[in-house]
Protein backbone atom coordinates (compact mmCIF):
# COMPACT_ATOMS: atom_id res chain seq x y z
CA UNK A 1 -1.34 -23.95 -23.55
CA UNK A 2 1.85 -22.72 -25.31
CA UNK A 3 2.46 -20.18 -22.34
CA UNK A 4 2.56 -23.07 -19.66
CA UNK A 5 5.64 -24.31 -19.49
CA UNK A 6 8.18 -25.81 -16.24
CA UNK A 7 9.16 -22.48 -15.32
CA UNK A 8 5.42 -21.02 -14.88
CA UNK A 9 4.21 -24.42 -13.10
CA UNK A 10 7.26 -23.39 -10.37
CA UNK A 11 6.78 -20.11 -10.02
CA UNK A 12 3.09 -21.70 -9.40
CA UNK A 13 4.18 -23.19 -6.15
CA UNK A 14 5.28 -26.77 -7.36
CA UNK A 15 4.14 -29.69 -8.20
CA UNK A 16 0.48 -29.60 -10.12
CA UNK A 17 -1.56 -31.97 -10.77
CA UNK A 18 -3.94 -32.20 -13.92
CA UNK A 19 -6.62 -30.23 -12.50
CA UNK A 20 -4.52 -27.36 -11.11
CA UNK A 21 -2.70 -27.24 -14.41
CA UNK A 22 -5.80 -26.91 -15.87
CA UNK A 23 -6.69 -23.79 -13.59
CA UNK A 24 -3.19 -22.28 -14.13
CA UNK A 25 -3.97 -22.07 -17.95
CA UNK A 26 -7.58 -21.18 -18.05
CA UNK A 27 -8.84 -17.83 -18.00
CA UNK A 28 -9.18 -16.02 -14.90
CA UNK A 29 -13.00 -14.71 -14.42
CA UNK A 30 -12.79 -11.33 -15.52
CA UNK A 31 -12.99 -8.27 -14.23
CA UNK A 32 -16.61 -6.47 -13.90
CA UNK A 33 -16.76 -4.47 -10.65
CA UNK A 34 -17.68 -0.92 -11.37
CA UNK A 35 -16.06 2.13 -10.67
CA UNK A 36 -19.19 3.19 -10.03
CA UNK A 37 -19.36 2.01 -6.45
CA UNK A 38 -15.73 3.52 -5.56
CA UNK A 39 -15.40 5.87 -3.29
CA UNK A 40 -14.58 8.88 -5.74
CA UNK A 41 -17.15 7.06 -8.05
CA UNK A 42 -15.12 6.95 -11.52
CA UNK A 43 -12.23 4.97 -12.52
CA UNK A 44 -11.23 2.78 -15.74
CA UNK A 45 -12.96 -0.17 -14.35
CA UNK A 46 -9.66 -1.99 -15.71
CA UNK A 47 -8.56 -5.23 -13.58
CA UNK A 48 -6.65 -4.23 -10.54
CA UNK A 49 -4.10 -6.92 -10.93
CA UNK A 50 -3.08 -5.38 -14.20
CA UNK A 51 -2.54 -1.56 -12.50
CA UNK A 52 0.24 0.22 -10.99
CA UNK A 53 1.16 3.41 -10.40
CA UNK A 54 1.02 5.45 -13.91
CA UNK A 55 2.15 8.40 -12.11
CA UNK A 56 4.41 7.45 -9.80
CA UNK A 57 6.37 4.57 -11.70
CA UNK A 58 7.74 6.51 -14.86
CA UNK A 59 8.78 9.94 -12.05
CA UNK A 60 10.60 7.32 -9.51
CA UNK A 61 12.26 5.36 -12.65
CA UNK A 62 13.64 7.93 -14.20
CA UNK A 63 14.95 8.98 -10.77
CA UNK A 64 16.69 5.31 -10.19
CA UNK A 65 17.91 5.26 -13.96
CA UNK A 66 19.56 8.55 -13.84
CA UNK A 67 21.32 7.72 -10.22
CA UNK A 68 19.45 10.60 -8.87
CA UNK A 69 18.25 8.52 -5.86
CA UNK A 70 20.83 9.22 -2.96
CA UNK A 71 20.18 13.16 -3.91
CA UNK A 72 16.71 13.17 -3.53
CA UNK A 73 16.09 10.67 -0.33
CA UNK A 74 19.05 13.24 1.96
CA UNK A 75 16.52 16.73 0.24
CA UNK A 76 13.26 14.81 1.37
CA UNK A 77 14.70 13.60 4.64
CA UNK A 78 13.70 16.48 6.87
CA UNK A 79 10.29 16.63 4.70
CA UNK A 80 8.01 15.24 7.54
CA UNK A 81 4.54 17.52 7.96
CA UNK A 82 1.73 17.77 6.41
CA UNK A 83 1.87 21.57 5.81
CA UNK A 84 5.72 22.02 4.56
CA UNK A 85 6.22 23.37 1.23
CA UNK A 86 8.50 20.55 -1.04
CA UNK A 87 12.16 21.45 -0.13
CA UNK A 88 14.17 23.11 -3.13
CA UNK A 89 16.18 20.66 -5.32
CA UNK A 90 14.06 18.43 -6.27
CA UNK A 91 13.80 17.20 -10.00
CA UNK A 92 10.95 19.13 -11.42
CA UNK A 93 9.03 15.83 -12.85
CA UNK A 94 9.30 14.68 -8.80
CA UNK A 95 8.41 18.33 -7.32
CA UNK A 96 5.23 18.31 -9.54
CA UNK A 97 4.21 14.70 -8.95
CA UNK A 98 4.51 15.22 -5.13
CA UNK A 99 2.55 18.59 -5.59
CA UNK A 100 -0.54 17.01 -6.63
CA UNK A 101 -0.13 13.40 -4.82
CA UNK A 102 0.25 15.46 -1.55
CA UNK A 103 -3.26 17.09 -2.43
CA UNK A 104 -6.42 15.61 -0.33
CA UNK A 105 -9.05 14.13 -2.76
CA UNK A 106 -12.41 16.58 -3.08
CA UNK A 107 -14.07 13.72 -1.25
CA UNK A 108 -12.09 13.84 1.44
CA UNK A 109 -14.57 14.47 4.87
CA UNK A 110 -13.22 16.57 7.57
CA UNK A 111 -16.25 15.75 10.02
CA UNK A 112 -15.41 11.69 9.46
CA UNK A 113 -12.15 12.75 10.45
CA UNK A 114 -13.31 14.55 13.67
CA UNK A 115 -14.95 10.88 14.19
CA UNK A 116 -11.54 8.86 13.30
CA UNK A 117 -9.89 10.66 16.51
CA UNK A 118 -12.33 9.95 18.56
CA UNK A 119 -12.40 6.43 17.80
CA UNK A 120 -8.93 6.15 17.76
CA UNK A 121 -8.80 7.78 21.35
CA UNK A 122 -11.03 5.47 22.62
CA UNK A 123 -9.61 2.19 21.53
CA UNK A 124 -6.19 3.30 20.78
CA UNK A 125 -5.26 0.05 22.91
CA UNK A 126 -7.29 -2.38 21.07
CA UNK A 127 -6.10 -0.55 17.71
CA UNK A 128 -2.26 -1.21 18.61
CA UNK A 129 -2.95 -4.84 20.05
CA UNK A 130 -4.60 -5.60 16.54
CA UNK A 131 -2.27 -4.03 14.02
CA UNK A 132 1.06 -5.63 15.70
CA UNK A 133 -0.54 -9.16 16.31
CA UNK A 134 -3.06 -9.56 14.25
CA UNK A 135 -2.21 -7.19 10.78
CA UNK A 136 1.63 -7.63 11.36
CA UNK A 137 1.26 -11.11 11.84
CA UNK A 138 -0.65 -11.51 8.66
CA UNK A 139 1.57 -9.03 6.40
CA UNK A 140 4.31 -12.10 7.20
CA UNK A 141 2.17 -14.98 5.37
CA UNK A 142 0.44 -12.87 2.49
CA UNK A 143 2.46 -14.45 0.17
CA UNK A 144 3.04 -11.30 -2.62
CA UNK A 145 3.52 -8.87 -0.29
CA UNK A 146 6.16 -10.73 2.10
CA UNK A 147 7.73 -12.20 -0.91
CA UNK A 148 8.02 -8.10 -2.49
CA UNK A 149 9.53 -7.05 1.24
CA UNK A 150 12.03 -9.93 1.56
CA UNK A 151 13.62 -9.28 -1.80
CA UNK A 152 13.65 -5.23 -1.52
CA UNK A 153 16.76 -3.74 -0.07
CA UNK A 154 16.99 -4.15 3.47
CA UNK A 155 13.72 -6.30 3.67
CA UNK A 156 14.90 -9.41 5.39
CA UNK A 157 15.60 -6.85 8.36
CA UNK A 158 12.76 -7.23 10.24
CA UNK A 159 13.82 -5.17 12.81
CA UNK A 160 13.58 -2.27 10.16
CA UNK A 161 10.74 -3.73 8.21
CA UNK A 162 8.51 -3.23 11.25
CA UNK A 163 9.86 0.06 12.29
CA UNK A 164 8.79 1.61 8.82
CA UNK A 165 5.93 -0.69 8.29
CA UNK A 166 4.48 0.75 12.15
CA UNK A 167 5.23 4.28 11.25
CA UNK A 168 2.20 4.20 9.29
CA UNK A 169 -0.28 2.78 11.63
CA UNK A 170 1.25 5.55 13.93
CA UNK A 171 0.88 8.62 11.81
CA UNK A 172 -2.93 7.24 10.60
CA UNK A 173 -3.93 6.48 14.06
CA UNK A 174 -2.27 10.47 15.38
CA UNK A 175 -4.94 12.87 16.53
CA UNK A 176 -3.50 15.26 13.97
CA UNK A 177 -3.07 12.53 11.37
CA UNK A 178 -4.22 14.46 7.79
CA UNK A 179 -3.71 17.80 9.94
CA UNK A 180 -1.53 20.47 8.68
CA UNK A 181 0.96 19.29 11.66
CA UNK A 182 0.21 16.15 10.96
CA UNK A 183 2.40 13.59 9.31
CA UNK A 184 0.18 11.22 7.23
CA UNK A 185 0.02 12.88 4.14
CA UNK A 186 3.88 12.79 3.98
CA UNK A 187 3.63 9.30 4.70
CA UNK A 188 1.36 8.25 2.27
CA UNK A 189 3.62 10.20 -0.46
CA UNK A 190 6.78 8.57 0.41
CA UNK A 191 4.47 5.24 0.58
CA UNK A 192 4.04 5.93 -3.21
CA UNK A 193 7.22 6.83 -4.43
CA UNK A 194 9.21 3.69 -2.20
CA UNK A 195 6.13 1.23 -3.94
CA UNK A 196 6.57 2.46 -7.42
CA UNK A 197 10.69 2.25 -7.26
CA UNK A 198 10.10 -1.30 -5.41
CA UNK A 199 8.12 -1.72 -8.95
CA UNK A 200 11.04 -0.86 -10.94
CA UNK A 201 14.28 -2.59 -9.50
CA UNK A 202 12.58 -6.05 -8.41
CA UNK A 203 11.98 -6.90 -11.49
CA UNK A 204 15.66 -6.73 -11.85
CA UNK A 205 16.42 -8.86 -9.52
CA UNK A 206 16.83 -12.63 -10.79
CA UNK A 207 15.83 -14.09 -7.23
CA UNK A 208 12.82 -12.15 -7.45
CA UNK A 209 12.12 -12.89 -11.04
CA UNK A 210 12.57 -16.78 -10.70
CA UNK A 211 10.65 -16.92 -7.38
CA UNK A 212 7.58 -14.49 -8.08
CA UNK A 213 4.45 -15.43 -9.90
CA UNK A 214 4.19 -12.06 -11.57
CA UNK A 215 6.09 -9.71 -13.80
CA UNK A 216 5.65 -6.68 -11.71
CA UNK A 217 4.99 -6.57 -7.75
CA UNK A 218 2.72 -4.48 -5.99
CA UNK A 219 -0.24 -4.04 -8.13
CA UNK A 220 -3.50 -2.28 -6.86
CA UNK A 221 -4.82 -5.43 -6.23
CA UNK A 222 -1.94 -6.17 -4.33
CA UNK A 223 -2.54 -3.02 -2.41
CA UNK A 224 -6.13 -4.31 -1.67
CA UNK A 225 -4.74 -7.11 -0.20
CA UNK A 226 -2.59 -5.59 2.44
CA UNK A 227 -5.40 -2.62 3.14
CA UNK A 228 -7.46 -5.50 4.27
CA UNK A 229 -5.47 -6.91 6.42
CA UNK A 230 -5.34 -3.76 8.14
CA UNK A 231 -8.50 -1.58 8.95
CA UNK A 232 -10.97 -4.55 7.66
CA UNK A 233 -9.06 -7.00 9.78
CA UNK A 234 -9.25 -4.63 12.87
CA UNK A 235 -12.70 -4.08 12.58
CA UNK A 236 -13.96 -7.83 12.26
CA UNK A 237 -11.98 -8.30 15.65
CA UNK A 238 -13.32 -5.78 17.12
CA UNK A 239 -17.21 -6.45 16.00
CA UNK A 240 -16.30 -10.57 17.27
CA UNK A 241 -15.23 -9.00 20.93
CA UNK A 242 -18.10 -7.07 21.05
CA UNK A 243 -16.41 -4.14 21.02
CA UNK A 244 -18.97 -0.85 21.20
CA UNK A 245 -18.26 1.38 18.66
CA UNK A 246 -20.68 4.39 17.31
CA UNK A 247 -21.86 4.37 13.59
CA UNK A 248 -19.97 7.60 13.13
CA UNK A 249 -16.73 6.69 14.22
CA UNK A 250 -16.81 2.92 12.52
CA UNK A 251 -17.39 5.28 9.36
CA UNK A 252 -14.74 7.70 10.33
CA UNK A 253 -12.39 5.05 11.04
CA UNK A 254 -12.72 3.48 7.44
CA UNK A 255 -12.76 6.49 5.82
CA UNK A 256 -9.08 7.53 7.24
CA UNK A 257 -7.83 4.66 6.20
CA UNK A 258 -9.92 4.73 2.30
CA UNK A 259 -7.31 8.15 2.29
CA UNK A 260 -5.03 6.52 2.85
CA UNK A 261 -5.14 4.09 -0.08
C-alpha cells in the first residue's frame, strides 16, 4: 500500500471509496495473451501497457535533446510517397530507422489489398460518415488518448487536430494507399516518429504529469485502443446496418488497417 498515496488517488479520477482504493492497489490480472495468435505470430508476449516504441523513442529523443528537430521536420517536409528515397541530411540513426520502418512486413498480402480498394470504393461513403462521426467522435472521450492530444503542442487546436488526425483515414482509405505512389507508408512513419517524441516531451510537461495516470503516454495498448475505435468500430456499424460486404473485402479491409498498426 506504500505506493498509494493522495497524489495517485487524483490522478485516479477523484474521490475513492474503500472498494475502488482497494482496486487501485491490487494487482492488475496479468498479462497471458500469446504472441502466438498475432498477426506476424511472434512477439515478447510482454504486457502492452508496459511497451513503447524501442526503436523509435531513443532515434526521436536524441533528435529533441540535441535541438535537431526544426532541421529534420523542413528535410522530411516534401517526403510524401511511398516510393521516394529518404531525402539527404538526415541524421544517420533517423535515415536508418526510417529505412527499415518504411519496409512492408513479409506478411504483408498484396491480393487483401486488391480487396481493401474495392471495399473502400464501394462504401467509401459509409467509410467517411463513420470515421468523422462515429471514430472522431470517440477519439474525443477516450480518455488517454484525448488527454495525450490536448497537452501536445498545438493539440487543443482542433481545427488542426482533425486535419492531421483525417489525413490518415485518407491516405489508408486511397486506391493507391501502400502503392509505390501511394502515401500511407509515409504516413504511418511520420505516425511513429510524432508518437515516440509525444513519448518523450509530455512527460516533461508538469500539467501532463499531475493530470495523467501514467508515466509515459501512448503505450501499445494505448495504440490498441484508438485502432479500435477505428476499423473495429466501422465494421460493427456497418454489420448493425446490414451493410453487404464480401468475406474478401471485410478481410482486406482489416488487414490494411493491421499494416497500419
Amino acid at each position: 500500500m506504500d505506493s498509494f498515496n493522495r497524489r495517485n488517488a487524483l490522478k485516479a479520477g477523484g474521490v475513492l471509496g474503500a472498494a475502488g482504493a482497494f482496486a487501485l492497489a491490487a494487482p492488475a490480472t496479468p498479462w497471458t495473451w500469446s504472441p502466438a495468435g498475432s498477426v506476424p505470430g511472434i512477439g515478447s508476449g510482454a504486457d502492452p501497457k508496459y511497451v513503447w516504441d524501442v526503436e523509435a523513442d531513443p532515434v526521436v529523443a536524441g533528435l529533441l535533446d540535441r535541438g535537431e528537430v526544426p532541421k529534420v521536420n523542413e528535410i522530411l517536409k516534401h517526403w510524401t510517397k511511398n516510393s521516394q528515397p529518404l531525402p539527404a541530411g538526415l541524421p544517420s540513426e533517423l535515415r536508418d530507422f526510417m529505412e527499415h520502418a518504411k519496409q512492408l512486413p513479409a506478411w504483408a498480402d498484396e491480393q487483401k489489398l486488391v480487396s481493401a480498394v474495392n471495399f473502400n470504393q464501394k462504401r467509401g461513403t459509409y467509410l467517411g460518415v463513420l470515421y468523422g462521426f462515429a471514430s472522431g467522435m470517440m477519439s474525443t472521450v477516450i480518455p488517454k488518448e484525448a488527454r495525450a492530444v490536448y497537452y501536445s503542442k498545438g493539440g487543443a487546436d482542433m481545427k488542426d487536430r482533425i486535419t492531421k488526425t483525417a489525413k490518415l483515414g485518407y491516405d489508408i482509405g486511397s486506391l493507391n494507399a501502400y502503392q509505390p505512389d501511394g502515401e500511407m507508408v509515409v504516413t504511418c512513419v511520420k505516425t511513429r516518429l510524432a508518437h515516440a517524441a509525444v513519448r518523450h516531451l509530455l512527460p516533461q510537461s508538469p500539467h501532463w504529469v499531475n493530470s495523467a495516470p501514467e508515466d509515459i503516454p501512448i503505450s501499445q495498448a494505448d495504440i490498441m485502443v484508438t485502432w479500435h475505435s477505428l476499423p473495429t468500430t466501422v465494421m460493427r456499424n456497418l454489420t448493425k446496418w446490414k451493410v453487404p460486404i464480401a468475406a474478401d473485402e471485410s478481410e482486406g479491409f482489416l488487414h490494411s488497417w493491421q499494416l497500419a498498426a
